[in-house]
Protein backbone atom coordinates (compact mmCIF):
# COMPACT_ATOMS: atom_id res chain seq x y z
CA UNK A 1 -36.14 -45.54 -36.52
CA UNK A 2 -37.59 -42.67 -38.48
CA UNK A 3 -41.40 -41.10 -37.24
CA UNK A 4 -44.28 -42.02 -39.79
CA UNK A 5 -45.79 -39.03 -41.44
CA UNK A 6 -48.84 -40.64 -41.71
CA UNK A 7 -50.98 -42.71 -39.99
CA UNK A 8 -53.95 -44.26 -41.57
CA UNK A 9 -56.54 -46.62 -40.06
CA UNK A 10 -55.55 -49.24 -42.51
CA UNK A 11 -51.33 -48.48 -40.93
CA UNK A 12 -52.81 -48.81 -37.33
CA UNK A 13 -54.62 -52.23 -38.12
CA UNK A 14 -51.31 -53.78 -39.96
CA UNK A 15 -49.41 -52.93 -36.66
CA UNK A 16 -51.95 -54.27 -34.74
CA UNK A 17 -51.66 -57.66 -36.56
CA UNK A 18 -48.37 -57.38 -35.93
CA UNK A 19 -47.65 -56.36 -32.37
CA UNK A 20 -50.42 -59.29 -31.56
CA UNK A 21 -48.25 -61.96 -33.44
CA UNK A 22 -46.19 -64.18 -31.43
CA UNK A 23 -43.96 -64.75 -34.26
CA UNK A 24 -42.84 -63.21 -37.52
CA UNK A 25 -46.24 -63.22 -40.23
CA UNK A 26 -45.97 -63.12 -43.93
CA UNK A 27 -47.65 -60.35 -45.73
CA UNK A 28 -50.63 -62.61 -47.15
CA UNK A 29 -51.20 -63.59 -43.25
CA UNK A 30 -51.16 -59.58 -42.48
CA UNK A 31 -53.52 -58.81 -45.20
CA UNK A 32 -55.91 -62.17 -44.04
CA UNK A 33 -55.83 -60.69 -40.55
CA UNK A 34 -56.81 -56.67 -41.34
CA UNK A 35 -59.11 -57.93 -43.76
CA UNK A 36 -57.63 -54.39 -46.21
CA UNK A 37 -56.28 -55.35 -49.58
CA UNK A 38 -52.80 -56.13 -50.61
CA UNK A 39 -53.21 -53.05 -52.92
CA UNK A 40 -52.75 -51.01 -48.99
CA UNK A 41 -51.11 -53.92 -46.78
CA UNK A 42 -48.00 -54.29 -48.80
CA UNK A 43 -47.11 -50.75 -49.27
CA UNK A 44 -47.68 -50.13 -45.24
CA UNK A 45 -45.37 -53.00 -44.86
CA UNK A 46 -42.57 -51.26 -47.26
CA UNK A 47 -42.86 -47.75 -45.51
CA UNK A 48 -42.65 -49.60 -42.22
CA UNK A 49 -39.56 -51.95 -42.98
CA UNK A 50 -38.22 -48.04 -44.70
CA UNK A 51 -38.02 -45.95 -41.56
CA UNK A 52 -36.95 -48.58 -39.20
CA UNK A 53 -40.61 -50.39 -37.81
CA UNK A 54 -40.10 -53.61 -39.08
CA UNK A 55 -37.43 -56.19 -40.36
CA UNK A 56 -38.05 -58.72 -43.02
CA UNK A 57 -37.06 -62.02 -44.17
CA UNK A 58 -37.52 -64.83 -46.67
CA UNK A 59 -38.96 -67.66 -45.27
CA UNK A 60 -36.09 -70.71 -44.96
CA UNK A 61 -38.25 -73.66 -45.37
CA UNK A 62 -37.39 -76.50 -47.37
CA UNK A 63 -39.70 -78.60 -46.54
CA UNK A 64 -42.98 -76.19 -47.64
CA UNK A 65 -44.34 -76.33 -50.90
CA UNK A 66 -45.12 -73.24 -53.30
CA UNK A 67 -43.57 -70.14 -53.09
CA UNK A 68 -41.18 -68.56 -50.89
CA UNK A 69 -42.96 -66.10 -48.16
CA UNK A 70 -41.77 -62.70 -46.84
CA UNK A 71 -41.90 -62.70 -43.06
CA UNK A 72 -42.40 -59.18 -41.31
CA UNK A 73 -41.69 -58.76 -37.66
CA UNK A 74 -41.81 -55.42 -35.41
CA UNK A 75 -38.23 -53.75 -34.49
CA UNK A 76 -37.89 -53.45 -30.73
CA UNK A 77 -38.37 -49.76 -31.25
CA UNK A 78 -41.06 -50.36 -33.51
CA UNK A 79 -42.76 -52.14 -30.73
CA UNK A 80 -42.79 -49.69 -28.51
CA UNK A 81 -43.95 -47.41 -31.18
CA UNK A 82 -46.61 -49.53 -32.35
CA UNK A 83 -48.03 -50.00 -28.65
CA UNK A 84 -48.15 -46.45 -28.08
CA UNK A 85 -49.96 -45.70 -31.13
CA UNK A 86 -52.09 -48.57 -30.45
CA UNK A 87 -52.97 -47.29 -26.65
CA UNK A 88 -53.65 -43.82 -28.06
CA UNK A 89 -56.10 -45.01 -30.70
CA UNK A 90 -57.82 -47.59 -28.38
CA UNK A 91 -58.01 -44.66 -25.81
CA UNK A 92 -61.67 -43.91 -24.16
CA UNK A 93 -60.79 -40.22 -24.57
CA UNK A 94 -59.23 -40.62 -28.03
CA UNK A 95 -61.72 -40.67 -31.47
CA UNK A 96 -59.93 -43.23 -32.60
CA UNK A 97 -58.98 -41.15 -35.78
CA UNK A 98 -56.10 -40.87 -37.54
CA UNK A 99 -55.18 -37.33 -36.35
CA UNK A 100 -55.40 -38.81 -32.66
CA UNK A 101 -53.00 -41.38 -33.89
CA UNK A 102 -50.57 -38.51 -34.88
CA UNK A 103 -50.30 -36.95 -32.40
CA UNK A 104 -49.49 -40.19 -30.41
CA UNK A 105 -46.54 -40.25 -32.82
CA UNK A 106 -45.77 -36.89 -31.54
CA UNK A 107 -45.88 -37.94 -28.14
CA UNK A 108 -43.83 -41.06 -28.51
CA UNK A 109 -40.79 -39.05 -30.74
CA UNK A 110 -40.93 -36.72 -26.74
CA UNK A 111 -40.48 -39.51 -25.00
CA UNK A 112 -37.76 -41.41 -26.92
């Protein structure tokens, strides 16, 4: 699993949606539940399932109607990931900004 280089309020909500997910969500679900755009949700979702955060699958479901769904689910390591960066934004000493977020990043690539 590769660090992000990045981390945007918009990627800390889409791992949010997905760390509290008991099972694998399709993107349309993710965007539903961050309330961002598919414009931002779907290319999170790429750079996560890129560097290792997140597998994905097509939906194997005969019996549903209408199109076939991509379903997105957190690595193991990308669980841990996500939690930490999760923890650190959610912090009471943290400002909840993207730079905090970073460095929680940081902090998880020391500890792994």
């Amino acid at each position: 699993m590769e660090p992000l280089s990045r981390v945007t309020a918009a990627t800390l909500d889409v791992l949010g949606a997905l760390t509290a997910a008991p099972q694998p969500l399709w993107g349309l679900r993710v965007v539903k539940s961050t309330r961002r755009p598919a414009g931002s949700v779907y290319p999170i979702l790429e750079r996560l399932e890129r560097l290792g955060w997140v597998t994905s699958e097509w939906e194997d479901d005969p019996e549903r109607t209408g199109p076939r769904r991509r379903l997105y689910e957190l690595t193991s390591d990308g669980t841990a990931a996500a939690s930490t960066l999760l923890t650190a934004q959610r912090s009471p000493t943290g400002n909840n900004s993207s730079a905090h977020a970073f460095s929680a990043v940081q902090a998880f690539e020391a500890t792994a």
